[in-house]
N, C-alpha and C. Protein backbone atom coordinates (compact mmCIF):
# COMPACT_ATOMS: atom_id res chain seq x y z
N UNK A 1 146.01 76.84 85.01
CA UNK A 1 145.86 77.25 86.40
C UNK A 1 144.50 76.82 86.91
N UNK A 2 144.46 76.09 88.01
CA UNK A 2 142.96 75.70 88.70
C UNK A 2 142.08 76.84 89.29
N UNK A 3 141.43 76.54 89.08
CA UNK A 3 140.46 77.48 89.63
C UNK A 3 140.13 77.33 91.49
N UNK A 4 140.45 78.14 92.20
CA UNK A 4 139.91 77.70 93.38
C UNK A 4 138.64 77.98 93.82
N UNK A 5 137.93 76.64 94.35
CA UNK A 5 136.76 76.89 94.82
C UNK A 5 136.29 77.25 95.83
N UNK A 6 135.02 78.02 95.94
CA UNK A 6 134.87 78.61 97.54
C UNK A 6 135.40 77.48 98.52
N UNK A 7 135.39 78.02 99.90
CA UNK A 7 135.39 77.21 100.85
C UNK A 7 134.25 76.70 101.62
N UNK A 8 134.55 75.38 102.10
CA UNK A 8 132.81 75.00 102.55
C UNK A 8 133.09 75.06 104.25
N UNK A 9 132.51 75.11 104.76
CA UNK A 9 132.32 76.09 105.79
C UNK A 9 132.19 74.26 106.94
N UNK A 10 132.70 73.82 107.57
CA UNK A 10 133.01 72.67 108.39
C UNK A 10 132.10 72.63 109.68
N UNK A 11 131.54 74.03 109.94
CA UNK A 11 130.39 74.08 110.70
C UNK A 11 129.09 73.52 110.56
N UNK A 12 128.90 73.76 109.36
CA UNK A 12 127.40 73.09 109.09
C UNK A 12 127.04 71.59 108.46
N UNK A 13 128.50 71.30 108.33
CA UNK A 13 128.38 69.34 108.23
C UNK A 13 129.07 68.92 109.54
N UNK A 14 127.93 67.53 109.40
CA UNK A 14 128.00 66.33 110.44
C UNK A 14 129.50 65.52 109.81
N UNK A 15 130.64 66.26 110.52
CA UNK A 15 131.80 65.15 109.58
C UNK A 15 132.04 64.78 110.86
N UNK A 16 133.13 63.55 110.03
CA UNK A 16 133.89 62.61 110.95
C UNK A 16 135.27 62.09 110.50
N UNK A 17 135.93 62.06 111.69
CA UNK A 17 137.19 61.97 111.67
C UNK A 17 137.67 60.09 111.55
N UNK A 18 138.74 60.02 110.95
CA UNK A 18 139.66 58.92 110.71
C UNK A 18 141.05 59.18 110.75
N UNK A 19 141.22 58.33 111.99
CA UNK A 19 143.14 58.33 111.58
C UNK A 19 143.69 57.69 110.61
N UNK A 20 144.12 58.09 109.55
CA UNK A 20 144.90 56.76 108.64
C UNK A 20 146.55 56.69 109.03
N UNK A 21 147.36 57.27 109.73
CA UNK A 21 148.45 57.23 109.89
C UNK A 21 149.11 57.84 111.08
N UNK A 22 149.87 57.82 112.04
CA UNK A 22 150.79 58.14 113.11
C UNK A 22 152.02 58.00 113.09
N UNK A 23 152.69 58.89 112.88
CA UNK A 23 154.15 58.08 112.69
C UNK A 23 155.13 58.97 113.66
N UNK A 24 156.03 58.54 114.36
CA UNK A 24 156.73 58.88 115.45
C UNK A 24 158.08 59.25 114.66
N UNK A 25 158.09 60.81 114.86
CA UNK A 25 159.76 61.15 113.88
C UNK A 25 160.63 61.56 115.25
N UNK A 26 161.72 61.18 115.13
CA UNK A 26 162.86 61.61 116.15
C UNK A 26 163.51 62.78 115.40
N UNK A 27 164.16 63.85 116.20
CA UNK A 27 164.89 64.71 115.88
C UNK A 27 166.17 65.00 116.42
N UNK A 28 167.29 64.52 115.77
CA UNK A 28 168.78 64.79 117.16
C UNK A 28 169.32 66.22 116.58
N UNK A 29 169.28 66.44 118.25
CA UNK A 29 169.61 67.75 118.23
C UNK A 29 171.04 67.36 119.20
N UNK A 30 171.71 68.98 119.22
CA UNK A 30 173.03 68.57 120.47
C UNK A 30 172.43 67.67 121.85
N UNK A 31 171.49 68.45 122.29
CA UNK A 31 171.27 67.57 123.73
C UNK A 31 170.74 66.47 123.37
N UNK A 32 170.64 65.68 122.67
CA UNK A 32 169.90 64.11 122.27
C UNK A 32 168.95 64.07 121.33
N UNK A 33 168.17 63.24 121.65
CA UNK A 33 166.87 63.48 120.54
C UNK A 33 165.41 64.00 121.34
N UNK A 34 164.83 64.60 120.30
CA UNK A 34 163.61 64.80 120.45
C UNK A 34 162.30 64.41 119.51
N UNK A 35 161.82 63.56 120.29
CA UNK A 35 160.72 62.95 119.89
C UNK A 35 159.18 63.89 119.65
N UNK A 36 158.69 63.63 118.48
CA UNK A 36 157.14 64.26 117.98
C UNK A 36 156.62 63.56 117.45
N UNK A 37 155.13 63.51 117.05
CA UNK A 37 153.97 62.19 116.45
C UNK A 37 153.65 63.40 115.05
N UNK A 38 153.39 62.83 114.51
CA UNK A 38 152.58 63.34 112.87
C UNK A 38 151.41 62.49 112.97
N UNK A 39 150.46 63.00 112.79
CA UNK A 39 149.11 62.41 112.29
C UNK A 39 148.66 63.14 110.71
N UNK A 40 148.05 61.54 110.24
CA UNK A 40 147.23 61.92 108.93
C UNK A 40 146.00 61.58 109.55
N UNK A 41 145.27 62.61 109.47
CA UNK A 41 143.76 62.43 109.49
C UNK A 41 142.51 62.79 108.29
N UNK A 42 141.92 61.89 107.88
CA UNK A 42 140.72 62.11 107.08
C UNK A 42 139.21 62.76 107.46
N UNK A 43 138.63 63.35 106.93
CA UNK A 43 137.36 63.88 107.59
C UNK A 43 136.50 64.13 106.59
N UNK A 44 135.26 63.69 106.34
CA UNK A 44 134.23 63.76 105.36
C UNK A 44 132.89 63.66 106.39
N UNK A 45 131.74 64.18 105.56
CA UNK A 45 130.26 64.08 105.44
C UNK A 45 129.74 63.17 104.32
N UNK A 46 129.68 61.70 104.78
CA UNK A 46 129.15 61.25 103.41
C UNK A 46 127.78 61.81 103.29
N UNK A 47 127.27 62.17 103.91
CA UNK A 47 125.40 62.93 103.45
C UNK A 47 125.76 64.17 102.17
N UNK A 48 126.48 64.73 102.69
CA UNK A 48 127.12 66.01 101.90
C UNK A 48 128.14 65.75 100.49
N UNK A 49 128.74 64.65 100.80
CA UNK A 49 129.56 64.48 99.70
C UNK A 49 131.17 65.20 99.63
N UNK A 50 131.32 65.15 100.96
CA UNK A 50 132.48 66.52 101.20
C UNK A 50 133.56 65.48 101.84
N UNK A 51 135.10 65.57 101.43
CA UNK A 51 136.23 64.95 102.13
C UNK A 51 137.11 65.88 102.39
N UNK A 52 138.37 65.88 103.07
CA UNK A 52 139.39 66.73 103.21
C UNK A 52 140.37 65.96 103.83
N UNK A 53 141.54 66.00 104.08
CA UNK A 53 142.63 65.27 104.88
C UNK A 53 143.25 66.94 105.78
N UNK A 54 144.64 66.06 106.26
CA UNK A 54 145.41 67.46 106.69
C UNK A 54 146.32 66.68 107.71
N UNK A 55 147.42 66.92 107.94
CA UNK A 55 148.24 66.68 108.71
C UNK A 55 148.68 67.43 110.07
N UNK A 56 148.59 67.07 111.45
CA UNK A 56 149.35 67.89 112.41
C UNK A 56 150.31 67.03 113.28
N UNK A 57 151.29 68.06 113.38
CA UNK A 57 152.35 67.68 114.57
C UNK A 57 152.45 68.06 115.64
N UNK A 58 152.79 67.37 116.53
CA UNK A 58 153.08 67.67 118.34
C UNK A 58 153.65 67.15 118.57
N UNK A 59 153.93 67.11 119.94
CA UNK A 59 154.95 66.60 120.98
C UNK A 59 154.25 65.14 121.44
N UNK A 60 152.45 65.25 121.59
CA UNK A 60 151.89 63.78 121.98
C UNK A 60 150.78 63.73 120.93
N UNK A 61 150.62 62.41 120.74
CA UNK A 61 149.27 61.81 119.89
C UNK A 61 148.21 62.65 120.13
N UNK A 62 147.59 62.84 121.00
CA UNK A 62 146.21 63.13 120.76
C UNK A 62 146.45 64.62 120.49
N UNK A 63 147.32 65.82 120.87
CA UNK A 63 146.98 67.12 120.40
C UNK A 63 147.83 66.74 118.81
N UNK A 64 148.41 65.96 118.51
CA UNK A 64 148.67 65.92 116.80
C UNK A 64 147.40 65.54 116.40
N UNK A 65 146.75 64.37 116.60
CA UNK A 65 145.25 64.15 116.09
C UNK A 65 144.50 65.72 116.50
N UNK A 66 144.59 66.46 117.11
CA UNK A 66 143.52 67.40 116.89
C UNK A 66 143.82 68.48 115.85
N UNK A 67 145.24 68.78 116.32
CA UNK A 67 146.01 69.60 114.74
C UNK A 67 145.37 69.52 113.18
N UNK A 68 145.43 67.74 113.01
CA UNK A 68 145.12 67.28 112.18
C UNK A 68 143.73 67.41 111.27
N UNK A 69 142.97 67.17 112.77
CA UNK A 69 141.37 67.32 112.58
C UNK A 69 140.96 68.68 111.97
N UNK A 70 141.93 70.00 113.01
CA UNK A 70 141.76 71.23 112.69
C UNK A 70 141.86 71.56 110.66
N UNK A 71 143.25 70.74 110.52
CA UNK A 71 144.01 71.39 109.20
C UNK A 71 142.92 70.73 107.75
N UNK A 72 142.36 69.30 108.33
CA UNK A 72 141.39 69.04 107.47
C UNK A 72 140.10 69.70 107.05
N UNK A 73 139.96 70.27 108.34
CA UNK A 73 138.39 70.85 108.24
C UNK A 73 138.51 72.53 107.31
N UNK A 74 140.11 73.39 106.89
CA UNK A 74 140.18 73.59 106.16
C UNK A 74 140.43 73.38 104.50
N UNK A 75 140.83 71.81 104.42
CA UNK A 75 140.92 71.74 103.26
C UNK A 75 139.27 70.57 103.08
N UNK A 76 138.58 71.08 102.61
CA UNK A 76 137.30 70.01 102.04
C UNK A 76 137.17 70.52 101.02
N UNK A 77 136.22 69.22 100.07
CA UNK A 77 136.15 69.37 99.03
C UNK A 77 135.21 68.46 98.64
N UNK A 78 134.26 69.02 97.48
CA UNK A 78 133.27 68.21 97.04
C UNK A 78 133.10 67.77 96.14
N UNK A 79 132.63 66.44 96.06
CA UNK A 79 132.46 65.34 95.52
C UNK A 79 131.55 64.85 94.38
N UNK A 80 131.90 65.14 93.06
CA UNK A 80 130.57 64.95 92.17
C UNK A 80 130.46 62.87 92.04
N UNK A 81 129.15 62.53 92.76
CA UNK A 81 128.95 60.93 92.01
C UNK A 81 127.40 60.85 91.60
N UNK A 82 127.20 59.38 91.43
CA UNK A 82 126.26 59.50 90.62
C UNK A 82 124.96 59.14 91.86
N UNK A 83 124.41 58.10 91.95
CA UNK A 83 123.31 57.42 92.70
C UNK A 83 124.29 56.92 94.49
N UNK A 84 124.90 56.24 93.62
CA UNK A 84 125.63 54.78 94.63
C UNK A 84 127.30 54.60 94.35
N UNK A 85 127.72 55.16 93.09
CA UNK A 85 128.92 54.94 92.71
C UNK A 85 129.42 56.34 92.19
N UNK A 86 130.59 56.12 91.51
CA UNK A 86 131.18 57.19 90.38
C UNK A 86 130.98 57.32 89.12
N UNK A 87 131.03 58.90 88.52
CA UNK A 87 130.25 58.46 87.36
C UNK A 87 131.10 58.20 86.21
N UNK A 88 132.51 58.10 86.48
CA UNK A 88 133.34 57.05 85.16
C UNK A 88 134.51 56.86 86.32
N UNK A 89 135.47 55.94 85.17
CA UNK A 89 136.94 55.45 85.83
C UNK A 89 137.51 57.02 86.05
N UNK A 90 138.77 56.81 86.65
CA UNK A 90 139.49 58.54 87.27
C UNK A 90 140.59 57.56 87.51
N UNK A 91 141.97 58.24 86.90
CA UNK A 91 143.32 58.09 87.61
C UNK A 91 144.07 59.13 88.78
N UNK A 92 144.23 59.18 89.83
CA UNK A 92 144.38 60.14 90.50
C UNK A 92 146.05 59.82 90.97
N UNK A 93 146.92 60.94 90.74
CA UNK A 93 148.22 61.05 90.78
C UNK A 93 148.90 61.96 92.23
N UNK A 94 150.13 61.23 92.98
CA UNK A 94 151.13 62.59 94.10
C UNK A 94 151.97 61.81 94.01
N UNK A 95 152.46 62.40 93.29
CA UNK A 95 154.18 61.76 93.63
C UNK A 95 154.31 60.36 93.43
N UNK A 96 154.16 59.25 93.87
CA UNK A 96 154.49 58.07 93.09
C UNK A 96 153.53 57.12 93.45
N UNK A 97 152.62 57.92 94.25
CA UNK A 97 151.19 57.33 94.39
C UNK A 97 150.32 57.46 93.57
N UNK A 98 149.69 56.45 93.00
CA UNK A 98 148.85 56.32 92.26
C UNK A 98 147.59 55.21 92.37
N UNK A 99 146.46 55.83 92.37
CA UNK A 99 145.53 55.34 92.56
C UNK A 99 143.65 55.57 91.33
N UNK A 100 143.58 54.10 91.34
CA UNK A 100 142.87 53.60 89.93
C UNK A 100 141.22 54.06 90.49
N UNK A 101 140.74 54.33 90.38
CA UNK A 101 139.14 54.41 90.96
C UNK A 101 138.32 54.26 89.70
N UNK A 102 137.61 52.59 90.07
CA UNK A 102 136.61 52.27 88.89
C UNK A 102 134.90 52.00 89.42
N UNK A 103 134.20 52.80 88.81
CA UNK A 103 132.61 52.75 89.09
C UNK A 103 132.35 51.16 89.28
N UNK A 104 131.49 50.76 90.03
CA UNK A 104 130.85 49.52 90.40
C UNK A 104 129.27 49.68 91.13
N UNK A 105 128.90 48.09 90.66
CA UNK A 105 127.56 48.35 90.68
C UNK A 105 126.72 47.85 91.90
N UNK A 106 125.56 48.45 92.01
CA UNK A 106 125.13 48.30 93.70
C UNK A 106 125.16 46.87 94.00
N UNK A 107 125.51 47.06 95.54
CA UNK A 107 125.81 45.83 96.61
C UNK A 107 127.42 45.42 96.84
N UNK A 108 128.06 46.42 95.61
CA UNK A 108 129.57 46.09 95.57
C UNK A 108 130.48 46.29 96.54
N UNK A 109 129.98 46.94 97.18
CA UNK A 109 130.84 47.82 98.39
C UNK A 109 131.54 48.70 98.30
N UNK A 110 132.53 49.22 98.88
CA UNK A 110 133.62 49.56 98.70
C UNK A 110 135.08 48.61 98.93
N UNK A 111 136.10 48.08 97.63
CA UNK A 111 136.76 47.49 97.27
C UNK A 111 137.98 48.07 97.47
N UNK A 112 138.58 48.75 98.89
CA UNK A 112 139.73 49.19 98.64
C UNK A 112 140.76 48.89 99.98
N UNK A 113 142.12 49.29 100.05
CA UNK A 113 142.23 49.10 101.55
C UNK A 113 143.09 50.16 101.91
N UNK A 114 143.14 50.07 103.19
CA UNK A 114 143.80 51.07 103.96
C UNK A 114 143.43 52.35 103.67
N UNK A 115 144.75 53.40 103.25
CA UNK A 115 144.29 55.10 102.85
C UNK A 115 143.38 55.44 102.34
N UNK A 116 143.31 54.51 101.21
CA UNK A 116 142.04 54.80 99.84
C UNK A 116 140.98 54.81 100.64
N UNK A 117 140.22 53.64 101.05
CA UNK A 117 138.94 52.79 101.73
C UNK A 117 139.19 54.35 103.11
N UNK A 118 140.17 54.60 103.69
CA UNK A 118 139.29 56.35 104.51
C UNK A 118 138.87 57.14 103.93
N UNK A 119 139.40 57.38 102.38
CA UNK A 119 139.00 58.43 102.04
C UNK A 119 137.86 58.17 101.21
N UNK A 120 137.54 56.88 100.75
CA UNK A 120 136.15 56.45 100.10
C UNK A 120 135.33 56.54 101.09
N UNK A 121 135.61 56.16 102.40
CA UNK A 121 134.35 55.64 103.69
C UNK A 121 133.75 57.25 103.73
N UNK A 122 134.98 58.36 103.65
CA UNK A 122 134.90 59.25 104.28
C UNK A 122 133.99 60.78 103.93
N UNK A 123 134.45 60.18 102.41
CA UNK A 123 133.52 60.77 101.08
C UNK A 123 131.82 60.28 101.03
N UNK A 124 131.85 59.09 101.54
CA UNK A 124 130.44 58.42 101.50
C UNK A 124 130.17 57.62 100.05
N UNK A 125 131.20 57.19 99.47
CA UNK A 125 130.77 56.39 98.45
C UNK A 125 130.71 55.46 98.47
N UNK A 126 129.21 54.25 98.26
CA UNK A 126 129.03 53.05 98.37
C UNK A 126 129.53 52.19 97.85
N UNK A 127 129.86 52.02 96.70
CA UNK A 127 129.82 51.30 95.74
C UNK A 127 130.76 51.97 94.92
N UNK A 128 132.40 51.18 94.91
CA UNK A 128 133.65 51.65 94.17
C UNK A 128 134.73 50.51 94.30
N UNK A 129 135.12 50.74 93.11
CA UNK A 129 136.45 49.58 92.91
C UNK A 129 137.88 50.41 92.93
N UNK A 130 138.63 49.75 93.96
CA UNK A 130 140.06 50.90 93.87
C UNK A 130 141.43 50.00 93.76
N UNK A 131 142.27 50.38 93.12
CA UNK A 131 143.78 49.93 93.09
C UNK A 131 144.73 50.91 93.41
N UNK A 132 145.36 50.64 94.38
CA UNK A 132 146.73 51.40 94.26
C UNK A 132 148.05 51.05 94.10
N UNK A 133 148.43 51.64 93.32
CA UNK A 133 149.56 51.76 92.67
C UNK A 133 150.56 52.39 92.81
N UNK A 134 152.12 51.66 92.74
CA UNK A 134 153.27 52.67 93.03
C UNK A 134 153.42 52.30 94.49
N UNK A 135 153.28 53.50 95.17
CA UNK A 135 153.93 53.55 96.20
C UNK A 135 153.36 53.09 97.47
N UNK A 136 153.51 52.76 99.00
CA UNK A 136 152.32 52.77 99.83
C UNK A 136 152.25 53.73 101.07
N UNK A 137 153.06 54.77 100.89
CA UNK A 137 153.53 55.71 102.12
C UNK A 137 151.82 56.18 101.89
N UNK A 138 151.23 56.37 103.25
CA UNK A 138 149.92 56.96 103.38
C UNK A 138 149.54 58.17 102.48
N UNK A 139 150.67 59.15 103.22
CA UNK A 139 150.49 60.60 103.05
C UNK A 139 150.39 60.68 101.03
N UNK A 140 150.72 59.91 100.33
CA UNK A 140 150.73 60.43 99.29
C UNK A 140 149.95 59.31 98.47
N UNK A 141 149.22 58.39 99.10
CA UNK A 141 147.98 57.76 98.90
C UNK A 141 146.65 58.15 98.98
N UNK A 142 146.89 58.88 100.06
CA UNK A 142 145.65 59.75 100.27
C UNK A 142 145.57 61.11 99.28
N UNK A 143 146.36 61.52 99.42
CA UNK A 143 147.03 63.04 98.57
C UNK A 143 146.02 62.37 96.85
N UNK A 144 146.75 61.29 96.19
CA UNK A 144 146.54 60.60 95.06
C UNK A 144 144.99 60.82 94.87
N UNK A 145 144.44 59.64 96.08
CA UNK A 145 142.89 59.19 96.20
C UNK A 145 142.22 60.68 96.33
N UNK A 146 142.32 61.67 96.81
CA UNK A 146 141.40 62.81 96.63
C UNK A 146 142.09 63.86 95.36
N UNK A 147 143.35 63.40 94.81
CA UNK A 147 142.98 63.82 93.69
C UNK A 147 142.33 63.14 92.86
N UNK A 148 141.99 61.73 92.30
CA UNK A 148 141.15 61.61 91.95
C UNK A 148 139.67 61.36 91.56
N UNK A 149 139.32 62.17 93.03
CA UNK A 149 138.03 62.33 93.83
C UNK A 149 137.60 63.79 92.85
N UNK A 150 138.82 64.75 92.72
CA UNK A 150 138.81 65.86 92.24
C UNK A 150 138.49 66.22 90.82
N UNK A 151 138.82 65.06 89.82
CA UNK A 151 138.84 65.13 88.79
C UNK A 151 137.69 64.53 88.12
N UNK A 152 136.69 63.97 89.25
CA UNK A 152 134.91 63.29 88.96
C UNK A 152 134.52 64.77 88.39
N UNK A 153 133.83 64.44 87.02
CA UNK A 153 132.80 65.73 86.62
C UNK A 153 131.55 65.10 86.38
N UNK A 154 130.70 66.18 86.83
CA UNK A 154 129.54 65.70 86.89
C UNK A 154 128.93 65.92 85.14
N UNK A 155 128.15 65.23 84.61
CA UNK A 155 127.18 64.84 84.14
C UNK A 155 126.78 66.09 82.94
N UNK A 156 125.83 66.81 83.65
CA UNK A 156 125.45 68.27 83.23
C UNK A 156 126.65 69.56 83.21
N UNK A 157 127.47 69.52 83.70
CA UNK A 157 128.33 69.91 83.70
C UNK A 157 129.51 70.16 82.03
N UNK A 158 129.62 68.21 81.83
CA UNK A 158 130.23 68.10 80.82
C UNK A 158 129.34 68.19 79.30
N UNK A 159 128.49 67.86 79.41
CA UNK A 159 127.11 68.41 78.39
C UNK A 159 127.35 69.79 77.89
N UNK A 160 127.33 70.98 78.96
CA UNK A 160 127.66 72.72 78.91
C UNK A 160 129.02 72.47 78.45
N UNK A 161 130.04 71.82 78.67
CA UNK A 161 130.98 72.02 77.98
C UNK A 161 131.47 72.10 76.47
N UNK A 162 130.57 70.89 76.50
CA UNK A 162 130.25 70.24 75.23
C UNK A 162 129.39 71.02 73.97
N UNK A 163 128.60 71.61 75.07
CA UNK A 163 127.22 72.29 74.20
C UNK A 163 126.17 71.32 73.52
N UNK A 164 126.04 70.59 74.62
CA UNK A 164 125.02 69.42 73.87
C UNK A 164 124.02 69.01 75.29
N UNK A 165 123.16 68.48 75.20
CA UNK A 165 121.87 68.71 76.04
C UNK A 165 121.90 67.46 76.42
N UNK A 166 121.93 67.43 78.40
CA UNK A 166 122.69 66.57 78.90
C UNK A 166 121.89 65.05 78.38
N UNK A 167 120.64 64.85 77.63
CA UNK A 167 120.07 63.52 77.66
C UNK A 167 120.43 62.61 76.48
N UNK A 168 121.72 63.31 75.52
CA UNK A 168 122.21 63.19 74.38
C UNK A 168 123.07 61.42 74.60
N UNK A 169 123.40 61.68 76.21
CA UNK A 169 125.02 60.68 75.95
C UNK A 169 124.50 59.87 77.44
């Protein structure tokens, strides 16, 4: 069972929003169809090290983008890296998305595209190598890429686990 971590409070970071996805679903009902927008939106502080996604629906684009904005700014989450990069490889898994995240070294950029590359821009990490794998539906690319944003441990951290004194390894 995971442990849940406090919540970080969306007031006191400078975040910013990214659309990675819009998609227009029809609904037939008896009287015809009815049309609504879904937005995926991303939102991070790279100063802070904090990302979150979240999805909203409406009737028009821009109050789904704000839904969206809203539902992210409850889910954030923070980010253990090192200087400029990550501090090892991470496989991050949803459903048939899968996505590779490998440390790289300064000036590298960020190496990814579409979903991944929002949620790297969004996180603030400079310098990262990404593959994705499987599937390419957004929603579960992104889902993937911050899980394995989730599964970075820091350093000192794994040392206390270990019981060994972090300048050992």
């Amino acid at each position: 069972m995971a442990v849940q971590a406090k919540r970080i409070d969306p007031n006191t970071l400078n975040l910013k929003e990214q659309v990675v996805s819009i998609n227009r679903v029809t609904k037939v009902v008896k009287g015809g169809k009815n049309m609504s927008f879904s937005a995926l939106i991303v939102v991070g502080d790279s100063s802070a090290k904090v990302v979150g996604y979240g999805v909203g629906k409406a009737k028009e684009v821009p109050s789904a983008i704000r839904k969206g904005i809203e539902a992210a700014k409850k889910n954030l989450r923070k980010i253990h890296m090192l200087e400029s990069t990550i501090p090892h490889q991470v496989l991050g898994k949803f459903g048939a998305g899968i996505v590779l995240l490998k440390p790289a070294r300064e000036g590298t950029g960020v190496i990814a595209g579409g979903p991944v590359r929002a949620v790297i821009q969004a996180a603030g990490i400079p310098n990262v190598l990404t593959k994705s794998i499987g599937t390419h539906n957004p929603h579960n690319v992104v889902k993937a890429t911050i899980n394995a944003l989730e599964q970075l441990r820091d350093k000192k951290k794994v040392a206390e686990a270990r019981g060994l004194a972090p300048e050992s390894f």
